[in-house]
PDB file of N, CA and C in Angstrom:
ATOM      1  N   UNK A   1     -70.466  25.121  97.986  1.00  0.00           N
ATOM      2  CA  UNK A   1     -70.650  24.578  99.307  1.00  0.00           C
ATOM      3  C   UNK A   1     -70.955  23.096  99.154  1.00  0.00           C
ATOM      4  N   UNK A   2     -70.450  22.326 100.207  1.00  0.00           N
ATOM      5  CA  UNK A   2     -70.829  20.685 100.137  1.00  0.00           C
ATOM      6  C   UNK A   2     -71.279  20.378 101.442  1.00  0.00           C
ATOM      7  N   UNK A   3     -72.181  19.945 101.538  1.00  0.00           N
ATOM      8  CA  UNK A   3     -73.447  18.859 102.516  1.00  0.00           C
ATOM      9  C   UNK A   3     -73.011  17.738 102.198  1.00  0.00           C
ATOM     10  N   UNK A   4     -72.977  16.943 103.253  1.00  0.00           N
ATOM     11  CA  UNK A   4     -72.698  15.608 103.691  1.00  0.00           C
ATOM     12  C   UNK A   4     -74.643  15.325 104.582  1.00  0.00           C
ATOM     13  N   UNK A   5     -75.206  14.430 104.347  1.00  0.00           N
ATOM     14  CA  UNK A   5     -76.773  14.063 104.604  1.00  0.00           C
ATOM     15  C   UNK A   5     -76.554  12.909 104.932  1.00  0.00           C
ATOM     16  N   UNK A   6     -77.217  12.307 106.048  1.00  0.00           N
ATOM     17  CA  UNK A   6     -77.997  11.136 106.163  1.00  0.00           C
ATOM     18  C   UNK A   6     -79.125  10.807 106.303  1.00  0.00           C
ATOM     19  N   UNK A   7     -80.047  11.864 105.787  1.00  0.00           N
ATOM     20  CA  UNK A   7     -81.404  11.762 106.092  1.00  0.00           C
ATOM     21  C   UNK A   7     -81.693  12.204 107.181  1.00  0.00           C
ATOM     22  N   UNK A   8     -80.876  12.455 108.426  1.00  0.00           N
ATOM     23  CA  UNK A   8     -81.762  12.508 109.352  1.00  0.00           C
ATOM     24  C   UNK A   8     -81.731  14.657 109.691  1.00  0.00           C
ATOM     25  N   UNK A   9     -82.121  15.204 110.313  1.00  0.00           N
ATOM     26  CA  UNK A   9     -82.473  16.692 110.373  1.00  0.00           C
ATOM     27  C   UNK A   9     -82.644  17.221 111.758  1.00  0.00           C
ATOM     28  N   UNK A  10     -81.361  17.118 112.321  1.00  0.00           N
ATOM     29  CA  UNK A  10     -80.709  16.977 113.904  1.00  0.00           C
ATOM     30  C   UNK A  10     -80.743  18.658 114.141  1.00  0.00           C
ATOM     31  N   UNK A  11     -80.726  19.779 113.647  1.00  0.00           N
ATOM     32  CA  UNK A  11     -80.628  21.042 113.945  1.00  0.00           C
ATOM     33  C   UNK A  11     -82.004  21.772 114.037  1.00  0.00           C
ATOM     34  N   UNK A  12     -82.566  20.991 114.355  1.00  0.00           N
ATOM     35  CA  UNK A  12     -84.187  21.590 114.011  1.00  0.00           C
ATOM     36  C   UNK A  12     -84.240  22.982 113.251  1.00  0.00           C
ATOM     37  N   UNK A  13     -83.777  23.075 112.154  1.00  0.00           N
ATOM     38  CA  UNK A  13     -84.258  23.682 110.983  1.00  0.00           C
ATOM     39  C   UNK A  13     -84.860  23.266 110.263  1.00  0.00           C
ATOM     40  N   UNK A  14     -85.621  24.222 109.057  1.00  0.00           N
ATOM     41  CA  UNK A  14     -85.405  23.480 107.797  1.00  0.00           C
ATOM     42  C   UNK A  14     -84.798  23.669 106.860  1.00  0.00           C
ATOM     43  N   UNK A  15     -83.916  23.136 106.404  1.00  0.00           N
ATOM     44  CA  UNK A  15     -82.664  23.000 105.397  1.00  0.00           C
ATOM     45  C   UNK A  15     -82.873  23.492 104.124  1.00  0.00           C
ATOM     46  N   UNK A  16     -83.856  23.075 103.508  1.00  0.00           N
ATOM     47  CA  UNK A  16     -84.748  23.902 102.503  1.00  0.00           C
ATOM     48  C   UNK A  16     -84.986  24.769 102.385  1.00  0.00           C
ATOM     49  N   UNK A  17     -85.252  25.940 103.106  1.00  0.00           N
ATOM     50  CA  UNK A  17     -86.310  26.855 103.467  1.00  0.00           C
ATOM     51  C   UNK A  17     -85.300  27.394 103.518  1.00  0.00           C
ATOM     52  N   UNK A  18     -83.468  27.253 104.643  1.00  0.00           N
ATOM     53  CA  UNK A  18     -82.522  27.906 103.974  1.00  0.00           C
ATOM     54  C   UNK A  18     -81.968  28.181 103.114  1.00  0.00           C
ATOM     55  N   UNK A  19     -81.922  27.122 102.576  1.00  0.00           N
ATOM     56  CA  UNK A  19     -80.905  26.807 101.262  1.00  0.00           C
ATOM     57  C   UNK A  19     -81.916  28.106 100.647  1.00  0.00           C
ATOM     58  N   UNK A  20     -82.947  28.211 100.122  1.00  0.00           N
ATOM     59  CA  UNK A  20     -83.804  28.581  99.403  1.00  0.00           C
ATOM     60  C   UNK A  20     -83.760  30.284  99.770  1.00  0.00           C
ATOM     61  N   UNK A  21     -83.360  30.620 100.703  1.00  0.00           N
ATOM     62  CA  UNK A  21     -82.888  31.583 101.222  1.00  0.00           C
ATOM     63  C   UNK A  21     -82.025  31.952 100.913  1.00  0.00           C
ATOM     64  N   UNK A  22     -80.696  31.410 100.986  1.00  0.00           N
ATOM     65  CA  UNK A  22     -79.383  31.781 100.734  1.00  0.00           C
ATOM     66  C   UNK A  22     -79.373  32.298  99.194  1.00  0.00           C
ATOM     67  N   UNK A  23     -79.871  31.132  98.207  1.00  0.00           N
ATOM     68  CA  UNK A  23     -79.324  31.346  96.986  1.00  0.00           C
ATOM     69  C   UNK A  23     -80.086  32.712  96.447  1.00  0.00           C
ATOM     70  N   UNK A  24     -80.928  32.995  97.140  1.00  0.00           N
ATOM     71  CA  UNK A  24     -82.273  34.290  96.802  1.00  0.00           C
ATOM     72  C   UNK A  24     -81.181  35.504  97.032  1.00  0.00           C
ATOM     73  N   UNK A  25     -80.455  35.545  98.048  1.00  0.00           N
ATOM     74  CA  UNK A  25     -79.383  36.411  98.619  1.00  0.00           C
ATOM     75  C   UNK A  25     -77.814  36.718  98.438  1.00  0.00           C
ATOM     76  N   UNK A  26     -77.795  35.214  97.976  1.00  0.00           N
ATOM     77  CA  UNK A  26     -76.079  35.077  98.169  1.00  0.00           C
ATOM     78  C   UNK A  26     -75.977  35.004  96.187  1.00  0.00           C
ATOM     79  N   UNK A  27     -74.864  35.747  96.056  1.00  0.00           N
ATOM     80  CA  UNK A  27     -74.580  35.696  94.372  1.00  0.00           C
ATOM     81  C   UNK A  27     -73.765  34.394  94.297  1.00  0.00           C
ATOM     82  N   UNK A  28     -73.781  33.467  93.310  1.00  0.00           N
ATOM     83  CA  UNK A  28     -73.339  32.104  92.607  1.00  0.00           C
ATOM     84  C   UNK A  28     -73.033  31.332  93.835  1.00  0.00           C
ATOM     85  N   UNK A  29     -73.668  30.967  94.799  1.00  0.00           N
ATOM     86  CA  UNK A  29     -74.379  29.856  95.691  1.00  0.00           C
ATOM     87  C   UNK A  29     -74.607  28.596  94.856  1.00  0.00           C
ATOM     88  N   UNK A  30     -74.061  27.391  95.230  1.00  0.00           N
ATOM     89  CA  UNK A  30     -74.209  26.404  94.772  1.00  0.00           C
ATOM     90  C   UNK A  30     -73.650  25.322  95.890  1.00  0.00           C
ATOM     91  N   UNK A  31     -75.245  24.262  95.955  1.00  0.00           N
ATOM     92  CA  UNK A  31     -74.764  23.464  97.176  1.00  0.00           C
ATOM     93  C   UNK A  31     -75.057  22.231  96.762  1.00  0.00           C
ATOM     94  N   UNK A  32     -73.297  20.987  96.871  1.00  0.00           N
ATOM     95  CA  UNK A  32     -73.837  19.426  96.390  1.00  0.00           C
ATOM     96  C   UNK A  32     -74.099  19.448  97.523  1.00  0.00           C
ATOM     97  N   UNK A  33     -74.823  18.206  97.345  1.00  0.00           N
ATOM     98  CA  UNK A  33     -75.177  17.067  98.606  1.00  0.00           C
ATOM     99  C   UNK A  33     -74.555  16.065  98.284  1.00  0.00           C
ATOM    100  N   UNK A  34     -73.769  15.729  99.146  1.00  0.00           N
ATOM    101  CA  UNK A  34     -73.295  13.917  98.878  1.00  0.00           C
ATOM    102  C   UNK A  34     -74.182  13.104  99.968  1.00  0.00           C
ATOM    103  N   UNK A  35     -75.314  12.349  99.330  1.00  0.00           N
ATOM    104  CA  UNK A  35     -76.192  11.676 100.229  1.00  0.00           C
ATOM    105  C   UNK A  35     -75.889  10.036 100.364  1.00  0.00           C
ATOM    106  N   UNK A  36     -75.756  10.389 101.981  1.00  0.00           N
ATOM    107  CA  UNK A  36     -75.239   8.831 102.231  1.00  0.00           C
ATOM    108  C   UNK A  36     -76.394   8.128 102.230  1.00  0.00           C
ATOM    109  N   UNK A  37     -76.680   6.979 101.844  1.00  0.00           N
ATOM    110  CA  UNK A  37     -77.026   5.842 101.464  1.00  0.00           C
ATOM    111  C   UNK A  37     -78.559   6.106 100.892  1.00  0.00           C
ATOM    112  N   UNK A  38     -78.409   7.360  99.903  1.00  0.00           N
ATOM    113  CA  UNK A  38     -79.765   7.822  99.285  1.00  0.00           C
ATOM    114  C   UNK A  38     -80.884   7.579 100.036  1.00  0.00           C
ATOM    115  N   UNK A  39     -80.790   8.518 100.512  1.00  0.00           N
ATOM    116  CA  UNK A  39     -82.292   8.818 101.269  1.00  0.00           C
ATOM    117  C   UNK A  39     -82.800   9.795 100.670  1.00  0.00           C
ATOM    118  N   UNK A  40     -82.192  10.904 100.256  1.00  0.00           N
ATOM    119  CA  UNK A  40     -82.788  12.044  99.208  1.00  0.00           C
ATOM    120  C   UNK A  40     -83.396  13.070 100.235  1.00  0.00           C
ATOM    121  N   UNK A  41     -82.710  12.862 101.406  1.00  0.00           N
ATOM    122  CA  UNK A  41     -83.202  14.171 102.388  1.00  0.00           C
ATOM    123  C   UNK A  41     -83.088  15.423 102.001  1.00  0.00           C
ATOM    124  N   UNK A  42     -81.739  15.442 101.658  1.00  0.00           N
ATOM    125  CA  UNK A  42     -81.165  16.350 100.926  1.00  0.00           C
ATOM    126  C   UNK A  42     -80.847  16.749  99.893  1.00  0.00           C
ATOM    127  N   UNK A  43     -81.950  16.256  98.997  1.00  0.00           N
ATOM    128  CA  UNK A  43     -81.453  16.657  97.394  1.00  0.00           C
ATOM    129  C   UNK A  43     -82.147  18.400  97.246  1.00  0.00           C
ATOM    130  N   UNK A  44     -83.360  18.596  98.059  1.00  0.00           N
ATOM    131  CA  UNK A  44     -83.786  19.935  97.975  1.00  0.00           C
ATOM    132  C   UNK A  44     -82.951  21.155  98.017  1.00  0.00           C
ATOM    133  N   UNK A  45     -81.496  20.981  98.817  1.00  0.00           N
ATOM    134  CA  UNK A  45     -80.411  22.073  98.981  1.00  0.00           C
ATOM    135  C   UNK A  45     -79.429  22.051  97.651  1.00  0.00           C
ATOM    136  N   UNK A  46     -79.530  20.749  96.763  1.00  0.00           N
ATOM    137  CA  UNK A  46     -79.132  21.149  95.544  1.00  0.00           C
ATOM    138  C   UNK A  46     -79.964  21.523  94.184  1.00  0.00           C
ATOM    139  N   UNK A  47     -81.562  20.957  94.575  1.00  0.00           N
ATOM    140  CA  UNK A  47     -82.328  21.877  93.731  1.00  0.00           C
ATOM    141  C   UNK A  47     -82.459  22.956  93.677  1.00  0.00           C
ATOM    142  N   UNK A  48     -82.476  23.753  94.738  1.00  0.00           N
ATOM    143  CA  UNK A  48     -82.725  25.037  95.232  1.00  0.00           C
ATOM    144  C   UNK A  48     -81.408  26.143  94.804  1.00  0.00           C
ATOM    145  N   UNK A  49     -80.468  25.148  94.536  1.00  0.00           N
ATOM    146  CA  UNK A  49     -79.232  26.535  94.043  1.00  0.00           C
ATOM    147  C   UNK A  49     -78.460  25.760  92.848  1.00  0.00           C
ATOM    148  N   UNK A  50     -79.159  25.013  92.071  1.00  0.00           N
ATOM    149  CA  UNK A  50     -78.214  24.589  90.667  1.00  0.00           C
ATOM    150  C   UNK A  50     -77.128  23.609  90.823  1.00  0.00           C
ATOM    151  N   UNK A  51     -77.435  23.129  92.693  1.00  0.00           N
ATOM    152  CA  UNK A  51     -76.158  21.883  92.615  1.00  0.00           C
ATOM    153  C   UNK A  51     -76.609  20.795  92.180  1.00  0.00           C
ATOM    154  N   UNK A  52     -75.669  19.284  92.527  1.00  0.00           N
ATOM    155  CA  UNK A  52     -76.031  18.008  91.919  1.00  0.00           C
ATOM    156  C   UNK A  52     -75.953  17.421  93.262  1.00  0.00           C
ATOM    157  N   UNK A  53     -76.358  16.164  93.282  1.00  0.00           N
ATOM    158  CA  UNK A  53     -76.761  14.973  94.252  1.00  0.00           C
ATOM    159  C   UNK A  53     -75.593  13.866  93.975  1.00  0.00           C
ATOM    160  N   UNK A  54     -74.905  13.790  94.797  1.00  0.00           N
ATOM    161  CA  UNK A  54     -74.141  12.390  94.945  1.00  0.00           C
ATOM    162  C   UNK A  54     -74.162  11.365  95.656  1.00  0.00           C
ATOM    163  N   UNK A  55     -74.520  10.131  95.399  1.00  0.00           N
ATOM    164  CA  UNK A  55     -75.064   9.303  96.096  1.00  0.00           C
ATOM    165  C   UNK A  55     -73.664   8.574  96.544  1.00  0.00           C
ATOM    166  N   UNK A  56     -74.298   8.587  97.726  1.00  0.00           N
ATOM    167  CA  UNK A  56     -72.984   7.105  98.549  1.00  0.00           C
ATOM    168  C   UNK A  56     -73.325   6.486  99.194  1.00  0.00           C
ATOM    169  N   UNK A  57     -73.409   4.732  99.009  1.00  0.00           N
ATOM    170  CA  UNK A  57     -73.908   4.095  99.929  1.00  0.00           C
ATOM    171  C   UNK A  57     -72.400   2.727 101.128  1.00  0.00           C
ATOM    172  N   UNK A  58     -71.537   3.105 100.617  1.00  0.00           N
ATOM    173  CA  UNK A  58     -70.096   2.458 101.628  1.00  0.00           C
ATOM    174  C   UNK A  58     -69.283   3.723 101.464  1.00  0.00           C
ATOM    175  N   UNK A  59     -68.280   3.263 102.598  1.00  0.00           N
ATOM    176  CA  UNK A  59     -67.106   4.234 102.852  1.00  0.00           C
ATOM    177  C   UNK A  59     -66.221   4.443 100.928  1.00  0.00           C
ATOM    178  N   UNK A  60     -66.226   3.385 100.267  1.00  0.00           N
ATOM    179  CA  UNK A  60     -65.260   3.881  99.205  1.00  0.00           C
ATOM    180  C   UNK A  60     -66.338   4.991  98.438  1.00  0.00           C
ATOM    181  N   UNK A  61     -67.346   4.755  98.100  1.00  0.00           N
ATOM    182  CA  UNK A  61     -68.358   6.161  97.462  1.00  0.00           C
ATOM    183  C   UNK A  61     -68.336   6.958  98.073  1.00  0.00           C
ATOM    184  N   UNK A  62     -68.219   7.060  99.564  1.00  0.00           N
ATOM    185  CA  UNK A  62     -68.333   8.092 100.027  1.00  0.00           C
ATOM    186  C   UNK A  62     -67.202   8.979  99.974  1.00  0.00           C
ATOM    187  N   UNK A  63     -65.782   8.684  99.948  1.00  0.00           N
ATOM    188  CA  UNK A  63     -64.469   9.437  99.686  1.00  0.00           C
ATOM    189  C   UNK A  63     -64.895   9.667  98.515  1.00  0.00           C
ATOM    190  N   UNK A  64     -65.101   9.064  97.522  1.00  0.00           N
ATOM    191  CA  UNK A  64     -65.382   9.191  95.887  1.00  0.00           C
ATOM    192  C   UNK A  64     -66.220  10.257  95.992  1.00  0.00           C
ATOM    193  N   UNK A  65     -67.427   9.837  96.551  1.00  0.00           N
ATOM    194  CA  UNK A  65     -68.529  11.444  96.135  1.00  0.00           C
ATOM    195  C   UNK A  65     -67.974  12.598  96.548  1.00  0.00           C
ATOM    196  N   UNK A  66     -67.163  12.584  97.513  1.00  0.00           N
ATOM    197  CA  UNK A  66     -67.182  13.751  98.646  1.00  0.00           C
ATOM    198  C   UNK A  66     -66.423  14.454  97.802  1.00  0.00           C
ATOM    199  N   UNK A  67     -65.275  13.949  97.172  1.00  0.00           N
ATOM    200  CA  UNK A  67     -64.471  14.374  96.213  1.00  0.00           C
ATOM    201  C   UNK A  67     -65.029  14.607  94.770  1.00  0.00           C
ATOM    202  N   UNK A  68     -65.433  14.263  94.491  1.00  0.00           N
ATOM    203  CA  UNK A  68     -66.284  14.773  93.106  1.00  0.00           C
ATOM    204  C   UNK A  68     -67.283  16.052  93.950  1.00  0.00           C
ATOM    205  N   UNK A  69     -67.702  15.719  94.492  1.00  0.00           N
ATOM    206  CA  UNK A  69     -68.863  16.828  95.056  1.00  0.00           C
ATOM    207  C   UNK A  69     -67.996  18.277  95.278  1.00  0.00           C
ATOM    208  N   UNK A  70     -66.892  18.144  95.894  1.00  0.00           N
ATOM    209  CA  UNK A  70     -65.866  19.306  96.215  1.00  0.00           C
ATOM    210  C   UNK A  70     -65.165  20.065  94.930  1.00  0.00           C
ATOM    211  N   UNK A  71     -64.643  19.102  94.536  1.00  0.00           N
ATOM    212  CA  UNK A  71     -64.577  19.684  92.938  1.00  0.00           C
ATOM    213  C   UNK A  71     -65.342  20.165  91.585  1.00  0.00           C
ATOM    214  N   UNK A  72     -66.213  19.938  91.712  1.00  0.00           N
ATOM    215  CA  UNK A  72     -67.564  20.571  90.837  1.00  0.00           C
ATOM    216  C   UNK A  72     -67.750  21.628  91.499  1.00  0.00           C
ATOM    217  N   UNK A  73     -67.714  22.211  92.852  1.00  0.00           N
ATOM    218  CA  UNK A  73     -68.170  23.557  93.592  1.00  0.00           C
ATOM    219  C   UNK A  73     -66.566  24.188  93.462  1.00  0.00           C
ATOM    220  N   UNK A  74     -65.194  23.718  93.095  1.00  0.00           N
ATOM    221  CA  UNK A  74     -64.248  24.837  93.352  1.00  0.00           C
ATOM    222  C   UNK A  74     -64.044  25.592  91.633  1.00  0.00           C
ATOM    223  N   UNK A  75     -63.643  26.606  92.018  1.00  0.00           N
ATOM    224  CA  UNK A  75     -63.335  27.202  91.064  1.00  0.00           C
ATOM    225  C   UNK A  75     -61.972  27.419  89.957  1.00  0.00           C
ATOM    226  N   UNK A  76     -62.675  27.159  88.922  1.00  0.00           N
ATOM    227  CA  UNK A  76     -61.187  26.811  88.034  1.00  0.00           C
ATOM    228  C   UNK A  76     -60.140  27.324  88.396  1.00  0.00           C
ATOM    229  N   UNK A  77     -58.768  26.583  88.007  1.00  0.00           N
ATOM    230  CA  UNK A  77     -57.538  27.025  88.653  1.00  0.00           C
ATOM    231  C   UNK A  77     -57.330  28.475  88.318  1.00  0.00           C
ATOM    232  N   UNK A  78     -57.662  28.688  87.091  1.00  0.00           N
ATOM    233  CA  UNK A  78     -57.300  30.204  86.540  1.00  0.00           C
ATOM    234  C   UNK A  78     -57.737  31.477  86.804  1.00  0.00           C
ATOM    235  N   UNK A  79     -59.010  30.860  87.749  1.00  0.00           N
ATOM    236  CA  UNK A  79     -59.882  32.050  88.730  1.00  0.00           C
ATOM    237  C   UNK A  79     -58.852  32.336  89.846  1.00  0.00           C
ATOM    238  N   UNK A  80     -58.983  33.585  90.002  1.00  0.00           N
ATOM    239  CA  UNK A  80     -58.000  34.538  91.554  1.00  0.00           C
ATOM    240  C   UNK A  80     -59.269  34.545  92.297  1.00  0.00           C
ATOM    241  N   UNK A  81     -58.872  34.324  93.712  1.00  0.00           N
ATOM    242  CA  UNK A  81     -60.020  34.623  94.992  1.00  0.00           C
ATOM    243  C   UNK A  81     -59.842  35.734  95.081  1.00  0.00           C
TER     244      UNK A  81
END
């Protein structure tokens, strides 16, 4: 799974407290965050299930992370869904 963050926490949840949920439940759960302009709001949803943090602070990092972030969560070509 990939999160896109800006720090801010518009769904009045807490994001954490899910994430932390999910991975307790869900088998090989793994969530990047690509955090725009590092705020680190969201690094807790990739502590919480073994993902990584990608930082982006302009539009070219941000295509860059989003894409690295997507590809570290898909599964090798040689895996069948």
């Amino acid at each position: 799974m990939l999160v896109g963050s800006d720090g801010q926490e518009s769904c009045r949840q807490a994001p954490c407290t899910v994430a932390q949920a999910l991975a307790r439940s869900t088998l090989h759960l793994k969530i990047n965050v690509v955090d725009i302009l590092g705020t680190g709001a969201g690094n807790c949803l990739a502590a919480a299930t073994g993902g990584k943090v990608f930082t982006a602070r302009n539009v070219g990092e941000l295509q860059m992370m989003t894409t690295q972030a997507a590809e570290d969560v898909l599964p090798p070509a040689h895996c069948k869904r």
